[in-house]
N, C-alpha and C. Protein backbone atom coordinates (compact mmCIF):
# COMPACT_ATOMS: atom_id res chain seq x y z
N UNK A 1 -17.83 -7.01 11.20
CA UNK A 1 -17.26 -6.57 9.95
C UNK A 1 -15.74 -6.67 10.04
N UNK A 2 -14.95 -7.43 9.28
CA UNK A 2 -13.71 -7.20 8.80
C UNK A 2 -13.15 -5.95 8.66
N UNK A 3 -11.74 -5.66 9.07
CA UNK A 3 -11.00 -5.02 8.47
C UNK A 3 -10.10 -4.65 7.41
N UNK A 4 -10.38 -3.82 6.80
CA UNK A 4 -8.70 -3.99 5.73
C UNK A 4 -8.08 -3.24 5.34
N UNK A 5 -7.02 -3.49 4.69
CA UNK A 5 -5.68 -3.16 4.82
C UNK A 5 -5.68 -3.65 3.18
N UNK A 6 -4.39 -2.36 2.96
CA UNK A 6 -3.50 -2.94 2.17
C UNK A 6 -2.30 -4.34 1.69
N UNK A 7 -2.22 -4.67 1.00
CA UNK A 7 -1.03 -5.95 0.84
C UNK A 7 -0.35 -5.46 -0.45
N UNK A 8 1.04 -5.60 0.17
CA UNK A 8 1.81 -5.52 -1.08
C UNK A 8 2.59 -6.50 -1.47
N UNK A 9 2.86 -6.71 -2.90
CA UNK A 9 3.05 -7.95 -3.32
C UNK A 9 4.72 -8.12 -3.69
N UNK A 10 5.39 -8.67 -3.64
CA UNK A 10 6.92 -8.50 -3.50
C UNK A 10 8.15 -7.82 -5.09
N UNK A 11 6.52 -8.46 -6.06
CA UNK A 11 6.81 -7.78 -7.25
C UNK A 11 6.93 -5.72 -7.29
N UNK A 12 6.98 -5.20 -6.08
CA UNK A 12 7.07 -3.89 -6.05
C UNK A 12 8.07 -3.26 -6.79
N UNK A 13 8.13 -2.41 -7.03
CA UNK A 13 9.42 -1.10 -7.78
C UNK A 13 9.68 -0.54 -7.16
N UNK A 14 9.21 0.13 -6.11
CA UNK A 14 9.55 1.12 -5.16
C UNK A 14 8.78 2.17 -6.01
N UNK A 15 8.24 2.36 -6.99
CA UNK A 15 7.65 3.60 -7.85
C UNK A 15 7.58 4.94 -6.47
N UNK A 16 6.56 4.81 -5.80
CA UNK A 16 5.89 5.96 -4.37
C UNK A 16 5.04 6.13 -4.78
N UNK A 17 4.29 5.95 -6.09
CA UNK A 17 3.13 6.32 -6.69
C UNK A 17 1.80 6.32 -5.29
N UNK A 18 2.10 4.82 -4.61
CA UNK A 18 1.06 4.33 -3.67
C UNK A 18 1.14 5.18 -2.70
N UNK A 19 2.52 5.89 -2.49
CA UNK A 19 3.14 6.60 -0.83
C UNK A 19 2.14 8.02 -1.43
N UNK A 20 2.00 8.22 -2.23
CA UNK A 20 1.57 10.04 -2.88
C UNK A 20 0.58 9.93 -2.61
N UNK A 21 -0.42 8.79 -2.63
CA UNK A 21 -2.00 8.96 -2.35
C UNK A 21 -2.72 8.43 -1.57
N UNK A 22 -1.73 8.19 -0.49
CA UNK A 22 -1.80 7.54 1.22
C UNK A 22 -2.51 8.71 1.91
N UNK A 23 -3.95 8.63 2.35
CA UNK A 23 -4.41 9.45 2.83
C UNK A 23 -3.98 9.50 4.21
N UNK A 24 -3.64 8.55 4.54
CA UNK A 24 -3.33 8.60 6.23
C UNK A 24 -1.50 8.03 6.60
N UNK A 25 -0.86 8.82 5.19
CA UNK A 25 0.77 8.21 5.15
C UNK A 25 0.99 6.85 5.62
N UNK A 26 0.69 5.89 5.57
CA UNK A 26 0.97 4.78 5.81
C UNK A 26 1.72 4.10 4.81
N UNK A 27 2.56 4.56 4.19
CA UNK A 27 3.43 3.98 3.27
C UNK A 27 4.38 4.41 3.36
N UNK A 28 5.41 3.61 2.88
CA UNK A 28 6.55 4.18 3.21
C UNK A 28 7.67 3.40 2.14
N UNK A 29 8.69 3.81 1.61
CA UNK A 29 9.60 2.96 0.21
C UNK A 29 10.61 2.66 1.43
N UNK A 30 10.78 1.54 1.88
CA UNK A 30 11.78 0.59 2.40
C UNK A 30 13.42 0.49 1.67
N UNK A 31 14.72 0.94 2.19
CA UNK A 31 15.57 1.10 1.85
C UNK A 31 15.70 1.32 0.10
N UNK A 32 14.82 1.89 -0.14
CA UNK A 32 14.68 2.15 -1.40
C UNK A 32 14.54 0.63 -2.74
N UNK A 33 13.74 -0.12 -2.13
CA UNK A 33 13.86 -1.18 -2.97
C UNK A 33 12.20 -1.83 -2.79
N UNK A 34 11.25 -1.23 -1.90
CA UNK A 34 9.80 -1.86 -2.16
C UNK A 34 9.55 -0.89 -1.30
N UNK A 35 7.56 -1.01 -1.35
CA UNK A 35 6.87 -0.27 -0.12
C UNK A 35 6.05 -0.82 0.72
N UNK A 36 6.43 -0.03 1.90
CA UNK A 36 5.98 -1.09 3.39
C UNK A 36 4.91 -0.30 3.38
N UNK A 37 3.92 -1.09 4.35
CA UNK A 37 2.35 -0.62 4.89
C UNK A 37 2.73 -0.57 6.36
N UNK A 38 2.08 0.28 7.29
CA UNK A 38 2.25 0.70 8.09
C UNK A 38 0.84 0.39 8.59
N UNK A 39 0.51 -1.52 9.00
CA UNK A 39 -0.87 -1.92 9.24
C UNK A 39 -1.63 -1.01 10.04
N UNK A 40 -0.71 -0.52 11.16
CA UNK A 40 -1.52 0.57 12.06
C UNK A 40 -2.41 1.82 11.72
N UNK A 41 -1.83 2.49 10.67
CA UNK A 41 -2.20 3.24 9.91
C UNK A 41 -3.81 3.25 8.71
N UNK A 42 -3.08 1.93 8.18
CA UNK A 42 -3.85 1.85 7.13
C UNK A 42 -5.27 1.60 7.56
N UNK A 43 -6.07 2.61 6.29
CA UNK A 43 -7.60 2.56 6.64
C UNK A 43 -8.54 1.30 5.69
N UNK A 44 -7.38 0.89 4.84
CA UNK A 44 -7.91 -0.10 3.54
C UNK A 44 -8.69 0.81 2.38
N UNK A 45 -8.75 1.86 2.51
CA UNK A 45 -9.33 2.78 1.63
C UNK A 45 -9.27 2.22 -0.13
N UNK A 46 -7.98 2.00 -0.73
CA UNK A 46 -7.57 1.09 -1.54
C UNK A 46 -7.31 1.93 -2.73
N UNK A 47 -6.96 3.64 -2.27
CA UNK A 47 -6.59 4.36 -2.64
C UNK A 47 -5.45 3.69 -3.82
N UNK A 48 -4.32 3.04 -3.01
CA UNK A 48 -2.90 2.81 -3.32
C UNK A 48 -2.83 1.65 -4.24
N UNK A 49 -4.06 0.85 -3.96
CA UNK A 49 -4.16 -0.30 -5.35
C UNK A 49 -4.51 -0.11 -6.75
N UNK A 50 -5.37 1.37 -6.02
CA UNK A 50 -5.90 2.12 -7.46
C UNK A 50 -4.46 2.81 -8.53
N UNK A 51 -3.89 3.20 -7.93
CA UNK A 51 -2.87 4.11 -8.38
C UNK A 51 -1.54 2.95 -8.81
N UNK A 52 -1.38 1.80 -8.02
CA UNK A 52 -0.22 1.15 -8.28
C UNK A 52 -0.02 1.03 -9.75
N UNK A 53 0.93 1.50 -11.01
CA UNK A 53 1.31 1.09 -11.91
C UNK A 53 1.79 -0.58 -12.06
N UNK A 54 1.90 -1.24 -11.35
CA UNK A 54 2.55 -2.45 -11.40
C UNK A 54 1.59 -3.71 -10.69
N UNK A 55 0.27 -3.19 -10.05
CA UNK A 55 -0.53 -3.73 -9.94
C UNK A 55 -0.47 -4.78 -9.52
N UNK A 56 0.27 -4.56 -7.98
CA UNK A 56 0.84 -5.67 -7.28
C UNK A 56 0.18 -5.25 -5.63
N UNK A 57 -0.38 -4.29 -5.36
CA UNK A 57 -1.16 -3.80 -3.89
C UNK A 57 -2.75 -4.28 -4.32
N UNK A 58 -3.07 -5.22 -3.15
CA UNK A 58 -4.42 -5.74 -3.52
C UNK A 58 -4.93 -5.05 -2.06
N UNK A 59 -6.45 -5.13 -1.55
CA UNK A 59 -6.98 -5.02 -0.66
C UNK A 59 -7.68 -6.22 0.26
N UNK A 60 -6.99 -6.18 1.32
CA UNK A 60 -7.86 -7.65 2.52
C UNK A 60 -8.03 -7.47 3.37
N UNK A 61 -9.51 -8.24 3.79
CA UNK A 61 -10.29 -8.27 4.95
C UNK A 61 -9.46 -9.49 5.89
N UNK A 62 -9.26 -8.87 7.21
CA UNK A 62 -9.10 -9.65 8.05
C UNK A 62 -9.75 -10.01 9.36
């Protein structure tokens, strides 16, 4: 079975919307201009794709 993870797409805002419903904090707003995934972290849950307003965090198996 694959793993996955979050991907974020470069079209980001920085909103945090995705960082608020990180069950396992793996997000994080990068000098205040996008949000990083923290691959280690992430469970792929897909929490943060759900919530993205800008609908740019997809979910992938690797």
């Amino acid at each position: 079975m694959k793993k996955k993870r979050a991907v974020i797409g470069r079209e980001c805002v920085a909103c945090g919307c995705c960082m608020e419903v990180c069950p396992k904090s793996a997000i994080s707003i990068y000098r205040g201009s996008y949000a990083r995934i923290n691959e280690e972290l992430c469970i792929g849950c897909g929490l943060c794709a759900k919530e993205c307003p800008a609908a740019v965090i997809s979910i992938e198996g690797y």
